[in-house]
C-alpha atoms as a PDB file:
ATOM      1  CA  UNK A   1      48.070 131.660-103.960  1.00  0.00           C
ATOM      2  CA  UNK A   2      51.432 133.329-102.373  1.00  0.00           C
ATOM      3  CA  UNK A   3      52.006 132.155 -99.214  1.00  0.00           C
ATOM      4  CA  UNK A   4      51.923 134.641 -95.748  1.00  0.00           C
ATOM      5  CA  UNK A   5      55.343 135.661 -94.539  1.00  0.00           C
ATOM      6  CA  UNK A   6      56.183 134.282 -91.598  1.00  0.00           C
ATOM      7  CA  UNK A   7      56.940 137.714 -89.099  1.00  0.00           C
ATOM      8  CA  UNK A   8      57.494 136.021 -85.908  1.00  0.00           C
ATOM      9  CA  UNK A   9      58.387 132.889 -83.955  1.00  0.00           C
ATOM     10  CA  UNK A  10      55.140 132.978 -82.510  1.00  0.00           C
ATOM     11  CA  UNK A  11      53.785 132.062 -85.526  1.00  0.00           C
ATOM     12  CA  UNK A  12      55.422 129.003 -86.328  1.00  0.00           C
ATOM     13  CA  UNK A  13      53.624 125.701 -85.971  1.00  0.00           C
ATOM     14  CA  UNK A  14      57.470 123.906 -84.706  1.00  0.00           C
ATOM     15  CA  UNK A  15      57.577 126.646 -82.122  1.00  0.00           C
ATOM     16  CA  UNK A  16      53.596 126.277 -80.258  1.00  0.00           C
ATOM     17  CA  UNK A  17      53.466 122.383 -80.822  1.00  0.00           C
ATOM     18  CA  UNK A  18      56.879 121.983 -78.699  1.00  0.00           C
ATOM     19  CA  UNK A  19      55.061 125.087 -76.219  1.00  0.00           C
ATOM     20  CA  UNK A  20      52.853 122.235 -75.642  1.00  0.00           C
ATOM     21  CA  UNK A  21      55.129 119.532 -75.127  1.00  0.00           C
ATOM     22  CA  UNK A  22      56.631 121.513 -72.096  1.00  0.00           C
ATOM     23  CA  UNK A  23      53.481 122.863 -70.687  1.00  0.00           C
ATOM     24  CA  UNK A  24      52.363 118.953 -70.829  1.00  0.00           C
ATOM     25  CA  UNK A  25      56.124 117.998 -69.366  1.00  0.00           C
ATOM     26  CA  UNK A  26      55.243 120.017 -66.125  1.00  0.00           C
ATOM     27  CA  UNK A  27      52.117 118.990 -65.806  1.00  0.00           C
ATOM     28  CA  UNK A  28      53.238 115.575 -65.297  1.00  0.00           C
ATOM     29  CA  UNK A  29      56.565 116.115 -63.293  1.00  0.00           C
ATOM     30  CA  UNK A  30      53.974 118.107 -60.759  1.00  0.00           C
ATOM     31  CA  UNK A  31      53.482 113.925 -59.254  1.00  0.00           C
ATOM     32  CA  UNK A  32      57.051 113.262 -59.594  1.00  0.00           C
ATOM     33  CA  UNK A  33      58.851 111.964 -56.150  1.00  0.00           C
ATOM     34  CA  UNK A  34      60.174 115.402 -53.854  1.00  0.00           C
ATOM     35  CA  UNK A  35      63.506 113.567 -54.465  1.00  0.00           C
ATOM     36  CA  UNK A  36      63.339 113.648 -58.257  1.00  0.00           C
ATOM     37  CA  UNK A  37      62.799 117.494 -57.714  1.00  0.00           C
ATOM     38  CA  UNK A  38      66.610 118.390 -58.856  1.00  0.00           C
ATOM     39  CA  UNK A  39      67.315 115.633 -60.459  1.00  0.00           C
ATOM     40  CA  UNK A  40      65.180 114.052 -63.174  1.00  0.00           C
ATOM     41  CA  UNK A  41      62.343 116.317 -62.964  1.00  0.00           C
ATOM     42  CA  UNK A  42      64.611 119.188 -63.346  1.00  0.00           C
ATOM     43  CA  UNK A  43      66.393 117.761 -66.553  1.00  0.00           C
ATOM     44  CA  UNK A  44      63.025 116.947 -68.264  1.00  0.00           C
ATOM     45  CA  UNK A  45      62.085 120.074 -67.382  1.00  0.00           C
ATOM     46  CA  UNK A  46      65.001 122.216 -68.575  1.00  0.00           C
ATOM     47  CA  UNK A  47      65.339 119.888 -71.912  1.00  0.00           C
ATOM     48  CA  UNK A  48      61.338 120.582 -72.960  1.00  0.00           C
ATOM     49  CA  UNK A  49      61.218 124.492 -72.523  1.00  0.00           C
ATOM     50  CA  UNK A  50      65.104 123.856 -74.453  1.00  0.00           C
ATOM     51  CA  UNK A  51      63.082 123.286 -77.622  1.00  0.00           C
ATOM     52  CA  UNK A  52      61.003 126.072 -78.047  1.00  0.00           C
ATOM     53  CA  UNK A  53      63.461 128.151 -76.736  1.00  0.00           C
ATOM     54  CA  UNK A  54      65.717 127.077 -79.790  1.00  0.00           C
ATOM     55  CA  UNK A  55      63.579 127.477 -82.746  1.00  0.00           C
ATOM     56  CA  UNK A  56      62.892 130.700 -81.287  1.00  0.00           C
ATOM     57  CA  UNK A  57      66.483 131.967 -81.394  1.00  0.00           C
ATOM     58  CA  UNK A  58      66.825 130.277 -84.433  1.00  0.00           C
ATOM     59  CA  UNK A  59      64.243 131.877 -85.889  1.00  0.00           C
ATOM     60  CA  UNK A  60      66.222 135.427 -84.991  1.00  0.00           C
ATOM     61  CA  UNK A  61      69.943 134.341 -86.388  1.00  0.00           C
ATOM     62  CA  UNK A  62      70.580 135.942 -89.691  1.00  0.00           C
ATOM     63  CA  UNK A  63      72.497 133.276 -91.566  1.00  0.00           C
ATOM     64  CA  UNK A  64      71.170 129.721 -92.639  1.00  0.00           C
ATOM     65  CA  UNK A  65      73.855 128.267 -90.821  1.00  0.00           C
ATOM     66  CA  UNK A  66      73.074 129.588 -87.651  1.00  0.00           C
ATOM     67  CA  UNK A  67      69.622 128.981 -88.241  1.00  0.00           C
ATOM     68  CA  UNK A  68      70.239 125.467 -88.492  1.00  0.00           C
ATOM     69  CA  UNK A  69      72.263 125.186 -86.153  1.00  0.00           C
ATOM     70  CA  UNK A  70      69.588 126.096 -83.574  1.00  0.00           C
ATOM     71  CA  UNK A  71      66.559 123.879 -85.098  1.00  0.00           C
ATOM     72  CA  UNK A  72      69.019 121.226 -85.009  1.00  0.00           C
ATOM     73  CA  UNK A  73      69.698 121.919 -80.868  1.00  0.00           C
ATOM     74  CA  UNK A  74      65.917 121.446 -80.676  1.00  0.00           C
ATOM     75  CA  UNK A  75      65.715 118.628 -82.314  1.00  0.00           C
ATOM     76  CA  UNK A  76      68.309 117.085 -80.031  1.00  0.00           C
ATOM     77  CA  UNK A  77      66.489 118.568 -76.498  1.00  0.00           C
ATOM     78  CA  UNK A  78      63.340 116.300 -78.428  1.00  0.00           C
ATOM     79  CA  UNK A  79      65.182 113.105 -78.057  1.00  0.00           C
ATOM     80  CA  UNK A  80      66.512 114.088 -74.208  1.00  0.00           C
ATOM     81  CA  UNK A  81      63.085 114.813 -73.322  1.00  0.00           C
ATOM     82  CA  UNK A  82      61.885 111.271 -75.260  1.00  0.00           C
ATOM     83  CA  UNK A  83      64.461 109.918 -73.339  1.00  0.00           C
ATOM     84  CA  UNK A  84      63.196 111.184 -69.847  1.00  0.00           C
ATOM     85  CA  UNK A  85      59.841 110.047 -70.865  1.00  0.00           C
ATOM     86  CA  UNK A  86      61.213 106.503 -71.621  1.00  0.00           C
ATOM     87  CA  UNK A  87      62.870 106.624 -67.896  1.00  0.00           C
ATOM     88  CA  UNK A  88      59.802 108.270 -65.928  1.00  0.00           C
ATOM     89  CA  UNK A  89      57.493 105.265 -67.535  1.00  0.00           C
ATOM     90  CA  UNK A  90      60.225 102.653 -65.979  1.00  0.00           C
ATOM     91  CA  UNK A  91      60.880 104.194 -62.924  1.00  0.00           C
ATOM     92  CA  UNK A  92      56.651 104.130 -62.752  1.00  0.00           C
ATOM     93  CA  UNK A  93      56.301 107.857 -62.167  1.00  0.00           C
ATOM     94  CA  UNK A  94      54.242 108.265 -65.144  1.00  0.00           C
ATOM     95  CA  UNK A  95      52.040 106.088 -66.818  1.00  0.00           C
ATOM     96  CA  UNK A  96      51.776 104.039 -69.961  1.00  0.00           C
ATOM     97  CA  UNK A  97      48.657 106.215 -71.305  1.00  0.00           C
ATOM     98  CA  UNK A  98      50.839 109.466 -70.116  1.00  0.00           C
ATOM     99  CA  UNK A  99      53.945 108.408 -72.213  1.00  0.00           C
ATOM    100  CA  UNK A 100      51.985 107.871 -75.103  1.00  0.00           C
ATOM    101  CA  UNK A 101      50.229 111.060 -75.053  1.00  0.00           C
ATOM    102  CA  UNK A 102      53.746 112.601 -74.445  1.00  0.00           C
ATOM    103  CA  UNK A 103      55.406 110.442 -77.454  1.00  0.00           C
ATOM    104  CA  UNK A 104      52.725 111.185 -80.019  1.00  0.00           C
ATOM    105  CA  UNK A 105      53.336 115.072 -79.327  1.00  0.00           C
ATOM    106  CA  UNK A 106      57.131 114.271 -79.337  1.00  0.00           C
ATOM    107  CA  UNK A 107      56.717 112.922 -82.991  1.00  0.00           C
ATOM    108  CA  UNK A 108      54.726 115.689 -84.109  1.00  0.00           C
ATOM    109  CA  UNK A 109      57.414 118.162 -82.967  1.00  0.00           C
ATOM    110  CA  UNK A 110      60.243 116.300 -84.513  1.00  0.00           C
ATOM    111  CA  UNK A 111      58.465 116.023 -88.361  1.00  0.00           C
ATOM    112  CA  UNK A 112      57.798 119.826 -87.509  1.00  0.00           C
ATOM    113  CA  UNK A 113      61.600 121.107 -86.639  1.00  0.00           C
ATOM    114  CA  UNK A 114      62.068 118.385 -89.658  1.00  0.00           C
ATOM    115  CA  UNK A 115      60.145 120.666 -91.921  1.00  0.00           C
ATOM    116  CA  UNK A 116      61.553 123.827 -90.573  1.00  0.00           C
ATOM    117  CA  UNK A 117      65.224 122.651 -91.626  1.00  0.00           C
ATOM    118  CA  UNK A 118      64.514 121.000 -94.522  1.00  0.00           C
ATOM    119  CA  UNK A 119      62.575 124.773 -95.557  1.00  0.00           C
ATOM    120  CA  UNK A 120      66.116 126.218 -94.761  1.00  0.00           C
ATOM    121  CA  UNK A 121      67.229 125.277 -98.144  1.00  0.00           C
END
């Protein structure tokens, strides 16, 4: 069985799953402190809707390189936002049962912008 030609970013897996992440990244930052407003909860922010906003363009570059060079941008706004997420449990404006929900979506995003690359080949 042939697989279905992938038409549009939409369509990718890599591309709803990190959708997700950032809807579930603003959902949480809503409770964030008024003072984190253009600080941390703007960075977390910017660095979630960064991901999906990569594969997309990558999806639309021509060239492998270029390709690549954009799943591998969202692949690096993955470990900023894991990052945040590590900082937001510390500073206690998220909680332990939060992070984890956050982290296991995290790792689910990174083995699919994995995959995408590695399909690049």
């Amino acid at each position: 069985m042939e697989k279905e030609k992938i038409k549009s970013f939409e369509q990718l897996i890599a591309w709803q799953k990190s959708q997700d992440l950032a809807v579930n990244i603003y959902k949480i930052t809503k409770n964030f402190p008024k003072e984190e407003q253009f600080a941390l909860t703007n960075q977390i922010r910017r660095a979630s809707t960064s991901i999906s906003a990569n594969i997309a363009e990558g999806f639309g570059r021509r060239t492998l390189q270029d390709k690549k060079h954009f799943y591998i941008i969202a692949y690096g706004s993955l470990l900023e936002v894991k990052n945040f997420v590590h900082l937001s449990l510390r500073l206690d404006y998220i909680d332990s049962h939060e992070a984890e929900t956050i982290f296991e979506l995290i790792v689910k995003c990174q083995k699919l912008v994995n995959a995408l690359n590695g399909s690049l080949k």
